[in-house]
N, C-alpha and C. Protein backbone atom coordinates (compact mmCIF):
# COMPACT_ATOMS: atom_id res chain seq x y z
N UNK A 1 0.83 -1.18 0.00
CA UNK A 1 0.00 0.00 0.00
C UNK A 1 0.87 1.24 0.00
N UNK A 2 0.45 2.06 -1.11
CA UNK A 2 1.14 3.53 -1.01
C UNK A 2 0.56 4.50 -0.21
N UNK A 3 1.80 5.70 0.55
CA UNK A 3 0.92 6.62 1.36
C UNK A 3 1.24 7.17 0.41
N UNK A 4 0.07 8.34 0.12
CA UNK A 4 -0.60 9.30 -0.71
C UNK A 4 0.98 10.53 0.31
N UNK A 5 1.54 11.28 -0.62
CA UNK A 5 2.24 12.05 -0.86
C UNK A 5 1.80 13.55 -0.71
N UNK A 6 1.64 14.18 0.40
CA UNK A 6 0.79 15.39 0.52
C UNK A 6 1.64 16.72 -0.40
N UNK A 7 0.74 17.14 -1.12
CA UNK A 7 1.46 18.19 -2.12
C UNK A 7 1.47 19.53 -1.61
N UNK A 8 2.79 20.11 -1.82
CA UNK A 8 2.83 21.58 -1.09
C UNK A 8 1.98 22.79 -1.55
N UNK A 9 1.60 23.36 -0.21
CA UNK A 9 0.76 24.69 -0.76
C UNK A 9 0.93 25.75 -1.84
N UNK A 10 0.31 26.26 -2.63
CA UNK A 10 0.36 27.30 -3.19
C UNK A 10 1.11 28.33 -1.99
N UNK A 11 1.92 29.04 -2.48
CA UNK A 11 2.55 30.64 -1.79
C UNK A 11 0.79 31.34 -1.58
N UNK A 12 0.08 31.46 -2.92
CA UNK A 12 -0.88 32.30 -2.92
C UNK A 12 -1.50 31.50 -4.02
N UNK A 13 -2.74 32.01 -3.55
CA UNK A 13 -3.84 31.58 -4.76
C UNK A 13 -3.43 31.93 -6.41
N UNK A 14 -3.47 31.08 -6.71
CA UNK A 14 -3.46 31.27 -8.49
C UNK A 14 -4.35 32.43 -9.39
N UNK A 15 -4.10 33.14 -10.18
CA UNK A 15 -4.43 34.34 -10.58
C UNK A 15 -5.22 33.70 -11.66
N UNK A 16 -6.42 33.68 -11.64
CA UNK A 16 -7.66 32.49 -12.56
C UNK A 16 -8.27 34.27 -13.57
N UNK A 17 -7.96 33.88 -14.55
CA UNK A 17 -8.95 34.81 -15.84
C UNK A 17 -10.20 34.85 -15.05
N UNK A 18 -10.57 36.19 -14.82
CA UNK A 18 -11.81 36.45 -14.38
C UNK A 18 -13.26 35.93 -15.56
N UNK A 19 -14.23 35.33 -14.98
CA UNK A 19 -15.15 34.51 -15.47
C UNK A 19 -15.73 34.65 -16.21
N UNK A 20 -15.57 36.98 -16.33
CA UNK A 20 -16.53 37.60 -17.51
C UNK A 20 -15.57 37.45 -18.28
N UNK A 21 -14.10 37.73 -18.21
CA UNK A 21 -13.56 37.66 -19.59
C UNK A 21 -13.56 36.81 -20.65
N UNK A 22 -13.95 35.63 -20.36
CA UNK A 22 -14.71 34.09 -21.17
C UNK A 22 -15.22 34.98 -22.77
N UNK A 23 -16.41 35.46 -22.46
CA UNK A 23 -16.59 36.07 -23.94
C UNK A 23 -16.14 36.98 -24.33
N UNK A 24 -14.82 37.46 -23.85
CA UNK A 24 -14.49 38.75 -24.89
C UNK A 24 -13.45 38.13 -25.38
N UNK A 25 -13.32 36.77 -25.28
CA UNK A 25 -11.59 36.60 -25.85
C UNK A 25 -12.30 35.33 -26.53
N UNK A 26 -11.21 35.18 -28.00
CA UNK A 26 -11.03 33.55 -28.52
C UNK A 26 -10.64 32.36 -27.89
N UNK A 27 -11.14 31.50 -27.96
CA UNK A 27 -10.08 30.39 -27.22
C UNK A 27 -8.87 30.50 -27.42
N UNK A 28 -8.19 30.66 -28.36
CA UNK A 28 -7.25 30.74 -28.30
C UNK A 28 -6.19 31.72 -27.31
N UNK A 29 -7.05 33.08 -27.21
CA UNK A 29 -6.69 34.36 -26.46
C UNK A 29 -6.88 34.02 -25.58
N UNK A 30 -8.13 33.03 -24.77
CA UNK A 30 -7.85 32.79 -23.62
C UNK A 30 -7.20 31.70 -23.16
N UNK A 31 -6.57 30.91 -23.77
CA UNK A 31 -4.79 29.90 -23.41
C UNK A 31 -4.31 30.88 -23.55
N UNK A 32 -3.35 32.04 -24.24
CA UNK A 32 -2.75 33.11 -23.75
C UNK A 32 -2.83 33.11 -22.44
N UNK A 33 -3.87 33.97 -22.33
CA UNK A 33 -4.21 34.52 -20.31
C UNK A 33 -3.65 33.58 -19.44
N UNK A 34 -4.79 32.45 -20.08
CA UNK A 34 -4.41 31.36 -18.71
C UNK A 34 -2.94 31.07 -18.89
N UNK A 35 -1.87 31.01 -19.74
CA UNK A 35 -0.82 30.85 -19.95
C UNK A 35 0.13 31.72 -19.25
N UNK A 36 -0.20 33.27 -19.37
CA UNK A 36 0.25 34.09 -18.54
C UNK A 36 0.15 33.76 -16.81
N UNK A 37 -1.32 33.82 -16.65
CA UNK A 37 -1.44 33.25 -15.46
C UNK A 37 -0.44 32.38 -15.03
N UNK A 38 -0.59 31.09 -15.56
CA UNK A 38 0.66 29.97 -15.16
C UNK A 38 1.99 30.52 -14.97
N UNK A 39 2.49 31.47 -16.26
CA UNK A 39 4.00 31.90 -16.35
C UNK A 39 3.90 32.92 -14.58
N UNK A 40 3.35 33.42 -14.79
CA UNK A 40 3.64 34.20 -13.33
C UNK A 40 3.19 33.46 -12.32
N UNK A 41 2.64 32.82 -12.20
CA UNK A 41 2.83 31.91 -10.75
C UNK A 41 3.93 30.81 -10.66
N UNK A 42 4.14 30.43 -11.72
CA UNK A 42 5.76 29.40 -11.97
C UNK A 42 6.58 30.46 -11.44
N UNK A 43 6.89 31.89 -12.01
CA UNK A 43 7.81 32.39 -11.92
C UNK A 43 7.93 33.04 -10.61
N UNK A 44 6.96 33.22 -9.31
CA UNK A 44 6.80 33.64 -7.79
C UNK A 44 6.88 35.09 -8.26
N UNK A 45 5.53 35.70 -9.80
CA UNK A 45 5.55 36.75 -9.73
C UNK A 45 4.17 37.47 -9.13
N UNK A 46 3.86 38.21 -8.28
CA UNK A 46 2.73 38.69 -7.67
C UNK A 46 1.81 39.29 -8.68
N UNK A 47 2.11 39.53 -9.49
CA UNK A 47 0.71 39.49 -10.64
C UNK A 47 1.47 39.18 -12.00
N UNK A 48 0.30 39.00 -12.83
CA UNK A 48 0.29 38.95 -14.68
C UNK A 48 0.99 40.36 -15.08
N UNK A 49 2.02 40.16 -15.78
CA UNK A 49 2.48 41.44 -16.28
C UNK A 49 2.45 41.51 -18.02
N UNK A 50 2.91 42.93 -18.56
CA UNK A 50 2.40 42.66 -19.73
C UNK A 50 3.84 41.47 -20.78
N UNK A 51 4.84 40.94 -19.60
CA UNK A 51 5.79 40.77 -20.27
C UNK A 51 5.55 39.02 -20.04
N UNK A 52 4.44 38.77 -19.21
CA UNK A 52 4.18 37.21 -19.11
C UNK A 52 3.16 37.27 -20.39
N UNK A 53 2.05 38.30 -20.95
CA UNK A 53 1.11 38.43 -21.42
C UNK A 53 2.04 37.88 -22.90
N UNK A 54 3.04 38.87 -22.94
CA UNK A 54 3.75 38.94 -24.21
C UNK A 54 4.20 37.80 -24.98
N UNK A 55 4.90 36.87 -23.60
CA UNK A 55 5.59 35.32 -23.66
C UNK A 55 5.03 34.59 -23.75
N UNK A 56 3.33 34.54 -23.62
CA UNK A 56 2.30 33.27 -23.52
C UNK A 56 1.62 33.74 -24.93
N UNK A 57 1.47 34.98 -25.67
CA UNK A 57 0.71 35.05 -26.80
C UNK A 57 1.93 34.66 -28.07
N UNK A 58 3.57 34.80 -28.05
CA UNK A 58 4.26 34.26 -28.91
C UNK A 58 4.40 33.03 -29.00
N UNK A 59 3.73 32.47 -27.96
CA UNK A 59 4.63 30.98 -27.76
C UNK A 59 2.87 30.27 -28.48
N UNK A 60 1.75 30.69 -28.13
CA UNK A 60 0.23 30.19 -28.28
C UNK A 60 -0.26 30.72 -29.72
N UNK A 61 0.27 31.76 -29.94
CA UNK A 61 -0.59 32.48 -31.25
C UNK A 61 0.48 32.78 -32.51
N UNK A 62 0.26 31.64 -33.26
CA UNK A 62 0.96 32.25 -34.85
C UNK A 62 0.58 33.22 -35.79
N UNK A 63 -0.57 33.86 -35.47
CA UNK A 63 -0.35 35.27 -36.68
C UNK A 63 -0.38 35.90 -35.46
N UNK A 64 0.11 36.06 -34.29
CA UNK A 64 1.27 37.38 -33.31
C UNK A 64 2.77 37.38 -33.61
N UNK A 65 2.47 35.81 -33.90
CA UNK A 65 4.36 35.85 -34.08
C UNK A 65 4.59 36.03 -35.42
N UNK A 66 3.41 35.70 -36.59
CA UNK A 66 3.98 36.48 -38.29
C UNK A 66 3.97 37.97 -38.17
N UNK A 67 3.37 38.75 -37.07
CA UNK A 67 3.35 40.25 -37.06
C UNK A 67 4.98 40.45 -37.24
N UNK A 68 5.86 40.07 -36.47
CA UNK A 68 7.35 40.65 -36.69
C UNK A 68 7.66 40.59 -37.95
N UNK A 69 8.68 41.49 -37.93
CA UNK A 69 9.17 42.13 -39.58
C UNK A 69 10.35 40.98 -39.38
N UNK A 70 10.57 40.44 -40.57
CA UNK A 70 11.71 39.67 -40.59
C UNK A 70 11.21 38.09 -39.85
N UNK A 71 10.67 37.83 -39.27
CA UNK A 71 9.71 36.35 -39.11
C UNK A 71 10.45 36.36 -37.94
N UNK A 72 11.27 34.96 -38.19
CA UNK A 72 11.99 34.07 -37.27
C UNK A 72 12.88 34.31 -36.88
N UNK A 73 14.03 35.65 -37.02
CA UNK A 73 15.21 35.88 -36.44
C UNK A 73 14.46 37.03 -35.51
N UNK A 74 13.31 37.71 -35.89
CA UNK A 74 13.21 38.53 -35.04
C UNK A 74 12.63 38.52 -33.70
N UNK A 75 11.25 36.99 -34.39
CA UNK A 75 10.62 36.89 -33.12
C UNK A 75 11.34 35.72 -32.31
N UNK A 76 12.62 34.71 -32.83
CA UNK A 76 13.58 34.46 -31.70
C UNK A 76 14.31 35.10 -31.28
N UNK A 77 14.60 36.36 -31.17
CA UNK A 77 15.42 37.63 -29.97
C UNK A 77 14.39 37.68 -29.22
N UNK A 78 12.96 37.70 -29.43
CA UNK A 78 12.48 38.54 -28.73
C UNK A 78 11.97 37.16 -27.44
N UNK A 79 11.88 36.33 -28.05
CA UNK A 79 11.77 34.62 -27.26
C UNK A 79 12.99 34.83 -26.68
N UNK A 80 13.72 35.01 -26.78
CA UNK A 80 14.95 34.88 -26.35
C UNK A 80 15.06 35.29 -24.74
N UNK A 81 14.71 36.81 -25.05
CA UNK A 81 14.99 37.81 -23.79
C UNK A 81 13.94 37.90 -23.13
N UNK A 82 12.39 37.07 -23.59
CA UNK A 82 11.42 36.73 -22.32
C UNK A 82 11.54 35.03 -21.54
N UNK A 83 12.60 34.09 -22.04
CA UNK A 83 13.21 33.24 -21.72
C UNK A 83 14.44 33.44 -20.52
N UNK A 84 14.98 34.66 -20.69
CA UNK A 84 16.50 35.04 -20.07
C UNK A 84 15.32 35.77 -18.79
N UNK A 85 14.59 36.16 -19.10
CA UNK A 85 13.44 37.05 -18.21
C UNK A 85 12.74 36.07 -17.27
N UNK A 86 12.34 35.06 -17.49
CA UNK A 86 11.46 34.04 -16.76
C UNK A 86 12.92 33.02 -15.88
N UNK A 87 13.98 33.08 -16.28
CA UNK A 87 15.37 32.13 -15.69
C UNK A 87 16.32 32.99 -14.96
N UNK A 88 15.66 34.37 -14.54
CA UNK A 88 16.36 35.79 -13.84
C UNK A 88 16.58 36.82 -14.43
N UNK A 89 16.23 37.19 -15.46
CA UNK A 89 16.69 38.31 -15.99
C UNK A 89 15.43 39.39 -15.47
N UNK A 90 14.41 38.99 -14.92
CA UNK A 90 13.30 39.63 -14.61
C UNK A 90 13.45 39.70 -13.00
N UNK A 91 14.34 39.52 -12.29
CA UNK A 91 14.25 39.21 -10.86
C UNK A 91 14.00 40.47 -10.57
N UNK A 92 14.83 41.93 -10.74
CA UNK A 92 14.40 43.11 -10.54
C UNK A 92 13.02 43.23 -10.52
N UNK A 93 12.11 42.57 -11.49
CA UNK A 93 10.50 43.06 -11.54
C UNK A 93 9.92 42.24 -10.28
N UNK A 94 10.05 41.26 -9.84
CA UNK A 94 9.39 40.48 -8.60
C UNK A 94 8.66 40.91 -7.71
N UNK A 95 9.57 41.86 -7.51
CA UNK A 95 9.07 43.21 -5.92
C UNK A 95 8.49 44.23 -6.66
N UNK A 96 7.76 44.47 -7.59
CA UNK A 96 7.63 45.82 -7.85
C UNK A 96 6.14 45.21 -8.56
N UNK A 97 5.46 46.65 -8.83
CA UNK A 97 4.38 46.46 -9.56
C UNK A 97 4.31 47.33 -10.94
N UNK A 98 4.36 46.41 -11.76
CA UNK A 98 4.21 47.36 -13.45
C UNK A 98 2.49 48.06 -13.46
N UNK A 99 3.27 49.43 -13.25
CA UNK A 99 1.78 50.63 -13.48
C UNK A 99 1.75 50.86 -14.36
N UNK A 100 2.28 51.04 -15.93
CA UNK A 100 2.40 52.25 -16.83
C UNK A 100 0.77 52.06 -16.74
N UNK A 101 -0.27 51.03 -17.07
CA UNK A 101 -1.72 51.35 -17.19
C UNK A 101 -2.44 51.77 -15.86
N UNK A 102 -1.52 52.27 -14.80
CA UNK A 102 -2.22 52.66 -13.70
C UNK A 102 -3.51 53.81 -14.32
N UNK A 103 -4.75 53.06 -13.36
CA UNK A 103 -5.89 53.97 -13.13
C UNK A 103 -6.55 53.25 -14.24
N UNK A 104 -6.43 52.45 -15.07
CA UNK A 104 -6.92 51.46 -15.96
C UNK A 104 -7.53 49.84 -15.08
N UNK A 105 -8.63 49.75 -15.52
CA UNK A 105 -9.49 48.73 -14.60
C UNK A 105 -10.01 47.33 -16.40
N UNK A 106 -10.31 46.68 -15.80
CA UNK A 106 -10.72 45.15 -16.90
C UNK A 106 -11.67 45.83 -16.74
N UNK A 107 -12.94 45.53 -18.05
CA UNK A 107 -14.23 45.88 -18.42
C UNK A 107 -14.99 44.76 -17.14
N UNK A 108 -15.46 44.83 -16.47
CA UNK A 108 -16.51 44.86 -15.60
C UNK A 108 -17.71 44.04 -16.01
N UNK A 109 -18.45 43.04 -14.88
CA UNK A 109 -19.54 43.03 -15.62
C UNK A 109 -20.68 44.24 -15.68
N UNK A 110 -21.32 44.14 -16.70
CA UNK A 110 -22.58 45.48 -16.75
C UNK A 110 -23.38 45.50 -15.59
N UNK A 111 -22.99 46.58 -15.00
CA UNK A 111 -24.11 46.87 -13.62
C UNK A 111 -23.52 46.74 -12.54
N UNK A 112 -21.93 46.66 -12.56
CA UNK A 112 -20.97 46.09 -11.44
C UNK A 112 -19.97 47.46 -11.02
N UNK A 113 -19.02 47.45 -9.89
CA UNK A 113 -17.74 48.15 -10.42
C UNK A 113 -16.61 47.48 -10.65
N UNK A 114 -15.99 48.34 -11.48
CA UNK A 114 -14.90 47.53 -11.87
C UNK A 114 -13.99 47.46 -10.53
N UNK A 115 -13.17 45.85 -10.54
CA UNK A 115 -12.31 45.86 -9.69
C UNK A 115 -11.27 46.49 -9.80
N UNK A 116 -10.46 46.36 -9.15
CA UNK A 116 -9.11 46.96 -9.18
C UNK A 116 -8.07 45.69 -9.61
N UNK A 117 -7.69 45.56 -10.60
CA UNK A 117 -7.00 44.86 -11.40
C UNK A 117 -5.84 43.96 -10.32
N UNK A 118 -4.75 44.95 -9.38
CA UNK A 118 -3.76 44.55 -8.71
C UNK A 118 -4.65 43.51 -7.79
N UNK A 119 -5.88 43.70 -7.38
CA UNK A 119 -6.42 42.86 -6.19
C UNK A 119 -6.71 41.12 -7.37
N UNK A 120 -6.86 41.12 -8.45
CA UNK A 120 -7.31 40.47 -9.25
C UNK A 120 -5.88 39.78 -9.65
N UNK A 121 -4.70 40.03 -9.35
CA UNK A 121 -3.65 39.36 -9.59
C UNK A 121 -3.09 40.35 -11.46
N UNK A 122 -3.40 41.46 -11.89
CA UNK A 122 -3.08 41.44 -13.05
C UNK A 122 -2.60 42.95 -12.68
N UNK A 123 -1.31 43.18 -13.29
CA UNK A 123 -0.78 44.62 -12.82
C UNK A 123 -1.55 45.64 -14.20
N UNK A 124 -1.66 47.27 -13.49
CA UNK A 124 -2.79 47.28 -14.38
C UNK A 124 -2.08 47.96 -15.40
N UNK A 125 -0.86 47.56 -16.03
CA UNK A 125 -0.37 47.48 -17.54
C UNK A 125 -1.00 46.22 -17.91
N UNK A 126 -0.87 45.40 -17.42
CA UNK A 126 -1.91 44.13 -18.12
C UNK A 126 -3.26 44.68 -17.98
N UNK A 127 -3.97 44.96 -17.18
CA UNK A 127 -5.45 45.06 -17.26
C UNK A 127 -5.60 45.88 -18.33
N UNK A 128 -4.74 46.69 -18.39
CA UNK A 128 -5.16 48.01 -19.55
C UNK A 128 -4.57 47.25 -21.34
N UNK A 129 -4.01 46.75 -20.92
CA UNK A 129 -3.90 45.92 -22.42
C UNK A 129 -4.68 45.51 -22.68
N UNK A 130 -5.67 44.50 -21.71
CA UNK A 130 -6.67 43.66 -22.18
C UNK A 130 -7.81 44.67 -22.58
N UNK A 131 -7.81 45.58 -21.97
CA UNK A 131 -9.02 46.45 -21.89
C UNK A 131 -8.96 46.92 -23.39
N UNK A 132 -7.57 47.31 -23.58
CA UNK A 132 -7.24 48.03 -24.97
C UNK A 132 -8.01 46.79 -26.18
N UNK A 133 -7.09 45.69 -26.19
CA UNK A 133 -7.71 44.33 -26.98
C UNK A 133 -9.20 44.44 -27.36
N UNK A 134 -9.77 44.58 -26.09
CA UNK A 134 -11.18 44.61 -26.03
C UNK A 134 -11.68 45.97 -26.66
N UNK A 135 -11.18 46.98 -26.61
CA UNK A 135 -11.39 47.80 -27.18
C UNK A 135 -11.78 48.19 -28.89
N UNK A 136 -10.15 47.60 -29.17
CA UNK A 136 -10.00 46.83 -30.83
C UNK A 136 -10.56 45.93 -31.68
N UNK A 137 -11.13 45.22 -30.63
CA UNK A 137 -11.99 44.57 -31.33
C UNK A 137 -13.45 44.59 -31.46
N UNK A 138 -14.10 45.80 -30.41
CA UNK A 138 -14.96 46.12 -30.40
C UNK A 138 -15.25 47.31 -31.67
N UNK A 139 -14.44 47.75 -31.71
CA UNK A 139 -13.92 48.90 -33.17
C UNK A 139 -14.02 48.15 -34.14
N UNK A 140 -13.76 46.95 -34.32
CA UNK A 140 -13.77 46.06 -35.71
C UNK A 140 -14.85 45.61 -35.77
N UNK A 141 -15.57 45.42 -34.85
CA UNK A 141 -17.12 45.06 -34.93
C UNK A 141 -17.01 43.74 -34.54
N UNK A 142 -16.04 43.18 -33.61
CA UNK A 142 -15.99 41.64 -33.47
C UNK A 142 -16.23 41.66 -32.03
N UNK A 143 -16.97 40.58 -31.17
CA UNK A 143 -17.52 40.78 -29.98
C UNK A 143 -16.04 40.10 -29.08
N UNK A 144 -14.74 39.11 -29.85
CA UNK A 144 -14.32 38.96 -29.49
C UNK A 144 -12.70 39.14 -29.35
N UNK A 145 -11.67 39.45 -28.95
CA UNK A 145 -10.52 39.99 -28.96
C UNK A 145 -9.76 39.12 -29.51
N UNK A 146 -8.66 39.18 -30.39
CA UNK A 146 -8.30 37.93 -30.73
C UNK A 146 -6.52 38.53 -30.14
N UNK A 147 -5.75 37.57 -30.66
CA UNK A 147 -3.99 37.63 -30.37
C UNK A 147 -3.69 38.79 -30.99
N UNK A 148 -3.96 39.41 -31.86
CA UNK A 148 -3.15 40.74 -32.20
C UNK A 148 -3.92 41.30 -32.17
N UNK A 149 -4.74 41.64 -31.26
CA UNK A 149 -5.23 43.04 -30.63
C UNK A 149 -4.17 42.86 -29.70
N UNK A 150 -4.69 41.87 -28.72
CA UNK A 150 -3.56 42.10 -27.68
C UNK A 150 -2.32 42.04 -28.05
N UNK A 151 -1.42 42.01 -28.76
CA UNK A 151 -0.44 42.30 -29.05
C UNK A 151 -0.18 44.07 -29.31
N UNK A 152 -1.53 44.72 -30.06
CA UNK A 152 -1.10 45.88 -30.62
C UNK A 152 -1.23 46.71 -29.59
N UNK A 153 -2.42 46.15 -28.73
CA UNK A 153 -2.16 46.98 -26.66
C UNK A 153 -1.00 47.13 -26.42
N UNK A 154 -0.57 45.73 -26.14
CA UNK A 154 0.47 45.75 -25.17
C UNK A 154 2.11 46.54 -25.95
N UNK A 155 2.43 46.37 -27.33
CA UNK A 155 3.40 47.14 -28.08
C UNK A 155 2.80 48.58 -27.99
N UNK A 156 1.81 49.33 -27.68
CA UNK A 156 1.18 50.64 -27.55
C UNK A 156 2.01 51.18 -26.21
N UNK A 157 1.64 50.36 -25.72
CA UNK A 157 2.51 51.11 -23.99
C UNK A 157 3.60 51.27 -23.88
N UNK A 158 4.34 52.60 -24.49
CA UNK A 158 5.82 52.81 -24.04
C UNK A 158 6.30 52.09 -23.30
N UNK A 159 5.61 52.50 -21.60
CA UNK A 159 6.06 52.08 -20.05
C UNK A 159 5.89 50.86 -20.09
N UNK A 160 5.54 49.91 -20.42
CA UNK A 160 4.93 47.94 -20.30
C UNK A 160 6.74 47.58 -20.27
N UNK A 161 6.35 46.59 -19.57
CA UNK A 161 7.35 46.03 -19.46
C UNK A 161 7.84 44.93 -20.78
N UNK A 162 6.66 44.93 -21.12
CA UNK A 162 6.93 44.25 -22.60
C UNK A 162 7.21 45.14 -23.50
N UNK A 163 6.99 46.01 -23.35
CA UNK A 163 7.87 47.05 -24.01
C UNK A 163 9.07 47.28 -24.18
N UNK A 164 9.98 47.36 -22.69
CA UNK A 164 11.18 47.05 -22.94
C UNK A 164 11.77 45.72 -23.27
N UNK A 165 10.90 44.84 -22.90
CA UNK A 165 11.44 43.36 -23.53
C UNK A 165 11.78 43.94 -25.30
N UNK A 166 10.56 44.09 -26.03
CA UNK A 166 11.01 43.98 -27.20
C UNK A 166 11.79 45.28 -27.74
N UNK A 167 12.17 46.49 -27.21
CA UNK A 167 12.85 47.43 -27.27
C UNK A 167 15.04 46.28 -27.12
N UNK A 168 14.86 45.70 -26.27
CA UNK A 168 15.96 44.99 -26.21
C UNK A 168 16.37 44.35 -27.01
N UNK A 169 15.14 43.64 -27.68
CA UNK A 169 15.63 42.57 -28.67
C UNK A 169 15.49 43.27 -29.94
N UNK A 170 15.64 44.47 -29.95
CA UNK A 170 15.91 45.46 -31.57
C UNK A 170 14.53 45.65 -32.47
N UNK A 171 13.24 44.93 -31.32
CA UNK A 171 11.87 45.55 -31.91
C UNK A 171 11.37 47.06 -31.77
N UNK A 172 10.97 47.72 -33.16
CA UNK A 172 10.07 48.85 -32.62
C UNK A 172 9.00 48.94 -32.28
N UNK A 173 8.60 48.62 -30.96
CA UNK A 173 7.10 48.48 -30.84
C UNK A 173 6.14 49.29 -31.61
N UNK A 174 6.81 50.54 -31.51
CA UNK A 174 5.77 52.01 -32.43
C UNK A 174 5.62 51.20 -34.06
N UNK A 175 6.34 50.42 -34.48
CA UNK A 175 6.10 50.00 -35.89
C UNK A 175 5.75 48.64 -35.54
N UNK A 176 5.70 47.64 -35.20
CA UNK A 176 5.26 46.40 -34.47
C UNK A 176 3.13 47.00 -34.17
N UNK A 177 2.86 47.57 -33.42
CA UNK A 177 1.63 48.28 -33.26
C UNK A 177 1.37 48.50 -34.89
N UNK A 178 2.12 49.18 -35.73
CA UNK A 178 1.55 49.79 -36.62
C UNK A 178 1.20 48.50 -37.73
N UNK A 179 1.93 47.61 -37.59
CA UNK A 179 1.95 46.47 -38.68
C UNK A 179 0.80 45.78 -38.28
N UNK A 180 0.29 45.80 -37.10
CA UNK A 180 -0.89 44.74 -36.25
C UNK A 180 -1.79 45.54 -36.60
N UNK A 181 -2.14 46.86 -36.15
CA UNK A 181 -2.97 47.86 -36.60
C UNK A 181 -4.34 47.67 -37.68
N UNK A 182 -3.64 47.25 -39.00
CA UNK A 182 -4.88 46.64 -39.57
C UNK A 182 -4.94 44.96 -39.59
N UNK A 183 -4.51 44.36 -38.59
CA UNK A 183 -5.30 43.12 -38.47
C UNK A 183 -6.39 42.95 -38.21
């Protein structure tokens, strides 16, 4: 007879895609999230940032990763340095909270208030990306957000931390945004 092996606690509860966001995203967009989710709790980061957002939509979504100019040398730099980022190169971000979307909240359900994103596990440069996504695709007339909206959010935010990810690896986000733009 085997004794059952008691498995160690979570640090903290797992940062779960809030329940309304279900219909504003593709399946596919939402393995992203939940992907992010995972990457920052693997990585003992206190919320979703836009640079886990960034690493779970290249690795899940192939027309985010045909957006780069130059294909495959460009979007492996940019794999590269959110790889070097998740194995320490991100340890500086651990303790800190990515604001550039401070004062930016997730769309809400109708008739609710919006939470506050940081209590929700998502720093609100991520919330405001998604919000943006949602935005874009509400502009296109599509009820649902797909991978390069959120891509053209999150390359929009100077301050994102995915910003400087792909600023490192020799991307211009300002032209990266502009190439997604009419997706």
């Amino acid at each position: 007879m085997q004794c059952p092996v008691p498995l160690p606690q979570p640090l903290r509860q797992p940062v779960a895609p809030r329940a309304e966001l279900a219909p504003l995203l593709t399946p596919s967009l939402m393995t992203v999230v939940a992907g992010a989710r995972r990457r920052a709790l693997r990585d003992g980061d206190r919320q979703v940032d836009t640079a886990h957002l960034l690493h779970s939509l290249l690795e899940s979504d192939p027309e985010a990763g045909a957006a780069f100019e130059g294909g495959g040398p460009q979007l492996a730099r940019v794999l590269g340095y959110l790889v070097q980022r998740s194995i320490g190169y991100g340890l500086r971000w651990q303790r800190s909270t990515e604001d550039s979307g401070a004062g930016r909240k997730l769309p809400a359900v109708p008739g609710t208030e919006p939470p506050d994103p940081r209590a929700s596990g998502w720093s609100p440069a991520a919330a405001a990306a998604l919000e943006g996504a949602f935005r874009r695709a509400a502009e296109r007339g599509d009820a649902q957000a797909r991978g390069v909206d959120l891509l053209a959010a999150v390359a929009a935010d100077p301050g994102s931390r995915a910003v400087e990810v792909l600023r490192r690896a020799g991307v211009d986000p300002d032209a990266l945004a502009a190439r997604v733009g009419g997706c």
